[in-house]
N, C-alpha and C. Protein backbone atom coordinates (compact mmCIF):
# COMPACT_ATOMS: atom_id res chain seq x y z
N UNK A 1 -43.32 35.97 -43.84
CA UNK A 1 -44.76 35.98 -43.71
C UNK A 1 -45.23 37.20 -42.93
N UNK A 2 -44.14 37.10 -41.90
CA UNK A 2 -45.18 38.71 -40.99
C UNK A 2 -44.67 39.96 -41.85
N UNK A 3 -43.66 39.97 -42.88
CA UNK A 3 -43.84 41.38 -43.22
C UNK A 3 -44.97 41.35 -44.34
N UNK A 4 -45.27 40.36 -45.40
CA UNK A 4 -46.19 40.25 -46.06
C UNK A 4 -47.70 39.98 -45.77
N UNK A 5 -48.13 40.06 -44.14
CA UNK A 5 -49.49 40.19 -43.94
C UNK A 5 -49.09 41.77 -43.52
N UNK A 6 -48.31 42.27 -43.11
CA UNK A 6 -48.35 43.35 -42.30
C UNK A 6 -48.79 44.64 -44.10
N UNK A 7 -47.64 44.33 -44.93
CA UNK A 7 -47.98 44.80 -45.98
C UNK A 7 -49.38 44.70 -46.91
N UNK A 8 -50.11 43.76 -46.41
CA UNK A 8 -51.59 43.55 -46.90
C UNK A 8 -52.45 43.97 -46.28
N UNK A 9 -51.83 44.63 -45.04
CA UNK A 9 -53.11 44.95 -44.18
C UNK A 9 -53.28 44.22 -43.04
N UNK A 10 -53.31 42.79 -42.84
CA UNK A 10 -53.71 41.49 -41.95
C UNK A 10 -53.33 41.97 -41.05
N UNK A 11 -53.83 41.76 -40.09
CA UNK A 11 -53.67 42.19 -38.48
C UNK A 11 -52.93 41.53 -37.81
N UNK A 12 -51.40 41.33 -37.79
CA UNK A 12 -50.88 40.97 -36.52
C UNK A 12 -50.74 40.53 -35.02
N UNK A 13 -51.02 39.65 -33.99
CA UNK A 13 -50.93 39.95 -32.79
C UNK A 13 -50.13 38.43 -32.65
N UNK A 14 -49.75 38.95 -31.29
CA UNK A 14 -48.41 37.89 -30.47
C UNK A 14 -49.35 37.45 -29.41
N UNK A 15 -49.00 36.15 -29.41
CA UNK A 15 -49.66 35.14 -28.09
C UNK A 15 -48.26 34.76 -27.28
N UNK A 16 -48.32 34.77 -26.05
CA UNK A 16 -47.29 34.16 -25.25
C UNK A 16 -47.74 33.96 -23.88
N UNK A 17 -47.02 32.70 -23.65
CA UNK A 17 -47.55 31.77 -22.32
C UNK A 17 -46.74 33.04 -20.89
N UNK A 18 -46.04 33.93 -21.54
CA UNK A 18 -45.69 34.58 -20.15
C UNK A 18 -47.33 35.53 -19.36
N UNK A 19 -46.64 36.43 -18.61
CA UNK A 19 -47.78 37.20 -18.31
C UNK A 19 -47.48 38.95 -18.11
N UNK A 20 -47.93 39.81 -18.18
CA UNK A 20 -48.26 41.20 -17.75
C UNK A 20 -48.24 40.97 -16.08
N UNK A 21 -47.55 42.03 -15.77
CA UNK A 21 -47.50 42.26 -14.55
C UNK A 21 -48.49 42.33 -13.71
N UNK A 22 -49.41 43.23 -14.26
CA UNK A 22 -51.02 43.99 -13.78
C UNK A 22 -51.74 42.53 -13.57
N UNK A 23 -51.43 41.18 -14.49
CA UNK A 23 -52.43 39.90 -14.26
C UNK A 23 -51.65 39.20 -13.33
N UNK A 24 -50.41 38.83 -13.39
CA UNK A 24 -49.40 37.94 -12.66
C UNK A 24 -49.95 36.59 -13.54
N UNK A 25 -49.11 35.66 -12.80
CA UNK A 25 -49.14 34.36 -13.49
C UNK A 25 -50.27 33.55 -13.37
N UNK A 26 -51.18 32.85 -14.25
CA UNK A 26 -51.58 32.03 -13.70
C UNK A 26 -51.85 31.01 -13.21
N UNK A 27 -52.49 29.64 -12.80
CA UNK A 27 -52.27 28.63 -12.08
C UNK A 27 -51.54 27.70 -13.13
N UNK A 28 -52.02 27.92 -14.20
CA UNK A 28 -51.36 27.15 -15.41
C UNK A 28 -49.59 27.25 -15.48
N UNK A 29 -49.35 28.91 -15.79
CA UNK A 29 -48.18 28.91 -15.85
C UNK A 29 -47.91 28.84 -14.66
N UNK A 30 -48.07 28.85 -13.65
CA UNK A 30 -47.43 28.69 -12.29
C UNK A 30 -46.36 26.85 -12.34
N UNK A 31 -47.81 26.53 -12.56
CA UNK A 31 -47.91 25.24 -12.47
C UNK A 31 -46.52 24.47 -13.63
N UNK A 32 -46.83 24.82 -14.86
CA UNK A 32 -45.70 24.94 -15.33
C UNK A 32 -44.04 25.60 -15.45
N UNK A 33 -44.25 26.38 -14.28
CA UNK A 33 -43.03 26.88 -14.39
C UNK A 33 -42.60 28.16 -15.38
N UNK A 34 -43.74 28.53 -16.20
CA UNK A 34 -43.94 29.71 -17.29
C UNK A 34 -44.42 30.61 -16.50
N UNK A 35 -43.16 31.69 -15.93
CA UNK A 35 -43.56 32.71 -15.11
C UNK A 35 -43.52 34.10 -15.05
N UNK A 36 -42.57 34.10 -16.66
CA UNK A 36 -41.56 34.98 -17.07
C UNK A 36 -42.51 36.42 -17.34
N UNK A 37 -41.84 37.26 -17.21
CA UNK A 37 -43.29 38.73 -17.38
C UNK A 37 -43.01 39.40 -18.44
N UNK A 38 -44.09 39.70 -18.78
CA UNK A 38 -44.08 39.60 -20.36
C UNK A 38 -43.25 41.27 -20.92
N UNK A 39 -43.09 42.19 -19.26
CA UNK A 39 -42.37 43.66 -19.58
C UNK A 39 -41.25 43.59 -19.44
N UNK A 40 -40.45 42.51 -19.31
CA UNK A 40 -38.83 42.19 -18.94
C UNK A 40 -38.42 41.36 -19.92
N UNK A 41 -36.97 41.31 -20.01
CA UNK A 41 -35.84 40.59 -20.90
C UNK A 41 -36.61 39.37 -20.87
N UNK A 42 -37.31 38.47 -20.58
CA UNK A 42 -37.69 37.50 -20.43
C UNK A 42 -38.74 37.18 -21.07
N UNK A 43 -39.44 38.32 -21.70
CA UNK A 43 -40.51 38.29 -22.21
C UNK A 43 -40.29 39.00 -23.32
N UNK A 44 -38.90 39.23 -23.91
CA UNK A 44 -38.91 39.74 -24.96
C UNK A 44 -38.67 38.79 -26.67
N UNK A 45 -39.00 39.20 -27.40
CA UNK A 45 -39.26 38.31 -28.81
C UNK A 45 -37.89 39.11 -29.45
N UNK A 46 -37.22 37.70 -30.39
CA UNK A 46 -35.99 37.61 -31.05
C UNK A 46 -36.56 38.75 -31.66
N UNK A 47 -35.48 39.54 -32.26
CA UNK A 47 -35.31 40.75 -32.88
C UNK A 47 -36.27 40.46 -34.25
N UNK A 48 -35.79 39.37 -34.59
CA UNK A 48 -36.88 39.30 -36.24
C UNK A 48 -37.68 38.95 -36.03
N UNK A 49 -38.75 38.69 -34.73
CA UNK A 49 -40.03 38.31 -34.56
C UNK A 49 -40.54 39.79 -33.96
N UNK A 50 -39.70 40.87 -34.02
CA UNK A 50 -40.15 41.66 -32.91
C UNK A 50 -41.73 41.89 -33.01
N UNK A 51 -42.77 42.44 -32.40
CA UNK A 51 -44.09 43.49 -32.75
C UNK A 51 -43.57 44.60 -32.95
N UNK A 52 -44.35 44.77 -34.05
CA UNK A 52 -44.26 46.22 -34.59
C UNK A 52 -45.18 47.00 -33.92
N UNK A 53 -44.70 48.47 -33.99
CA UNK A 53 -45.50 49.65 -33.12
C UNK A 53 -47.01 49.28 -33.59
N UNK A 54 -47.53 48.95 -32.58
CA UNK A 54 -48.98 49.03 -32.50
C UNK A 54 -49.36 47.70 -32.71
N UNK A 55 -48.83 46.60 -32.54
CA UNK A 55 -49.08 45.07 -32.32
C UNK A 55 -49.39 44.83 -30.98
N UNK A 56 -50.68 43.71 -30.91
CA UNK A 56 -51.02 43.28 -29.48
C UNK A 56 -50.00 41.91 -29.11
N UNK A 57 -49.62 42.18 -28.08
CA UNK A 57 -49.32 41.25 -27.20
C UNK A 57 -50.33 40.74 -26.46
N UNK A 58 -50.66 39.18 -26.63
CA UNK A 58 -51.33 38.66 -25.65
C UNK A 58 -50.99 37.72 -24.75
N UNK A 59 -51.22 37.93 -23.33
CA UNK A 59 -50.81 36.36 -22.42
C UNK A 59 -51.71 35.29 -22.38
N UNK A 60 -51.09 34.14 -22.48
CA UNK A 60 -52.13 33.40 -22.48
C UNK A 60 -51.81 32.47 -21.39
N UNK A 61 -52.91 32.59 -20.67
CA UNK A 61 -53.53 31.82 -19.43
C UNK A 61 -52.98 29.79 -19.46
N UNK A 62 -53.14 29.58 -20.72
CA UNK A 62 -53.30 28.33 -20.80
C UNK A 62 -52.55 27.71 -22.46
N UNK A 63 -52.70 26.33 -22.39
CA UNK A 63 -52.03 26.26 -23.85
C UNK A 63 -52.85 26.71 -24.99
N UNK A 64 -54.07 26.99 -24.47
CA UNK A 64 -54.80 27.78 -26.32
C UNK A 64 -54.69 29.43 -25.96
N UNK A 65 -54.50 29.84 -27.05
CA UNK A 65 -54.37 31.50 -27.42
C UNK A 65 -55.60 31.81 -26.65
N UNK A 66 -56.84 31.24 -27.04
CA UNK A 66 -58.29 31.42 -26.50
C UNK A 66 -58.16 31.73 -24.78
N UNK A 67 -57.59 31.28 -24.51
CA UNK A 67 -57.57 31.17 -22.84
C UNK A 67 -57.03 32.54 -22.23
N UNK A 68 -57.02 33.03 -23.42
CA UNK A 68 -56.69 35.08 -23.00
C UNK A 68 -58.24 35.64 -23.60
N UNK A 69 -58.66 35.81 -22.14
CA UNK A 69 -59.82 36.90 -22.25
C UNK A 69 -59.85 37.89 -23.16
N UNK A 70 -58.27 38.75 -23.36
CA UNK A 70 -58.22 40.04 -23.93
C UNK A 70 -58.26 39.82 -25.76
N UNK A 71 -57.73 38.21 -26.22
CA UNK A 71 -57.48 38.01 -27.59
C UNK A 71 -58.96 37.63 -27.80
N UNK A 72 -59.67 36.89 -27.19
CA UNK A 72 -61.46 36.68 -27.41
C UNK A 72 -61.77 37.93 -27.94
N UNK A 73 -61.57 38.67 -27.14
CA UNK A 73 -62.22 40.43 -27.25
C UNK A 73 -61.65 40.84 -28.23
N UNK A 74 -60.56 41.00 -28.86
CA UNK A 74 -59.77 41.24 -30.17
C UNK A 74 -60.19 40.82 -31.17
N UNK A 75 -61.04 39.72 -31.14
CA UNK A 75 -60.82 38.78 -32.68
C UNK A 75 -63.11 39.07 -32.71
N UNK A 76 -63.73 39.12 -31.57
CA UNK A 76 -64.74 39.45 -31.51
C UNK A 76 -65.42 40.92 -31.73
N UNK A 77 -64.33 41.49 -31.19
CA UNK A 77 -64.45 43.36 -31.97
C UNK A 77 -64.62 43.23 -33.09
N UNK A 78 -63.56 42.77 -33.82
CA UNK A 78 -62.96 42.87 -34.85
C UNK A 78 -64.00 42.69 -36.02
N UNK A 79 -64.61 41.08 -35.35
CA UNK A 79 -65.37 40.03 -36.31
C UNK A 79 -64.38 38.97 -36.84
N UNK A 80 -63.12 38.78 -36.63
CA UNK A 80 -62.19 37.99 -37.06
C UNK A 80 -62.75 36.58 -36.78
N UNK A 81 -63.11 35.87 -38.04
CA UNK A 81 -63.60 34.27 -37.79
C UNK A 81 -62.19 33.12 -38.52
N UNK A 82 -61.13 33.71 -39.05
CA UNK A 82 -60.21 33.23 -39.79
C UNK A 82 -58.89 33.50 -39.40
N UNK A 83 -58.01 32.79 -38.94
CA UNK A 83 -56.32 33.44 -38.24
C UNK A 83 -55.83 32.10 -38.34
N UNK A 84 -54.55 32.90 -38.73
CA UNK A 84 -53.13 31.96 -39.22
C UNK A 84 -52.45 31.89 -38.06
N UNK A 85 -52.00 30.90 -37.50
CA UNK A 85 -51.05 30.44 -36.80
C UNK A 85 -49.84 29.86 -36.75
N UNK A 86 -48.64 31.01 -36.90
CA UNK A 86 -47.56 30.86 -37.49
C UNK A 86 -46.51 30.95 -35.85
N UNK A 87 -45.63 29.95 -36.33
CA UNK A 87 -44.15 29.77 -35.44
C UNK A 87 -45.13 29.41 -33.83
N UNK A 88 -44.15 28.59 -33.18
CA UNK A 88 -43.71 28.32 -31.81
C UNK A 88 -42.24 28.22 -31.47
N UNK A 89 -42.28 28.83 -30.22
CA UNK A 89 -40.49 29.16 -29.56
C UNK A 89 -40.58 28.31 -28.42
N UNK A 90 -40.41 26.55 -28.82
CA UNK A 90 -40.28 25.71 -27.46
C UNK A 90 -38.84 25.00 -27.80
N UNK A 91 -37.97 24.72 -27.06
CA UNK A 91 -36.77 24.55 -26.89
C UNK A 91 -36.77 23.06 -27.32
């Protein structure tokens, strides 16, 4: 699926409960124990999920994607009113 939106054009981006250094964790992931940073081994995606050059990574604050300020702003630039929500990596 991600090489066939990537080949159509469709815009790509990664949601993950870790965080960017520059934000640190928040009370959510604290709280849960999801602390991992999103620029280290810990925050890195299996080789066949990788992002491709020029894919957003987003952290998300909370259990909805929405709960990242920066993906609001992504999908509102954009005008994006329609997104597929493919795979979760919970053990």
């Amino acid at each position: 699926m991600l090489e066939a939106f990537r080949e159509l054009g469709i815009p790509v981006v990664y949601s993950s409960l870790g965080h960017w250094p520059e934000e640190g964790p928040s009370a959510f992931q604290e709280a849960t124990g999801w602390t991992w940073d999103l620029s280290g081994p810990l925050g890195a995606f299996p080789p066949q999920w990788q992002p491709a050059q020029g894919e957003d990574v987003f952290s998300k604050a909370g259990w909805s994607a929405l709960s990242s300020e920066g993906f609001r702003k992504f999908l509102q630039e954009r005008n994006i009113s329609n997104v597929v929500v493919m795979g979760s990596m919970f053990d």
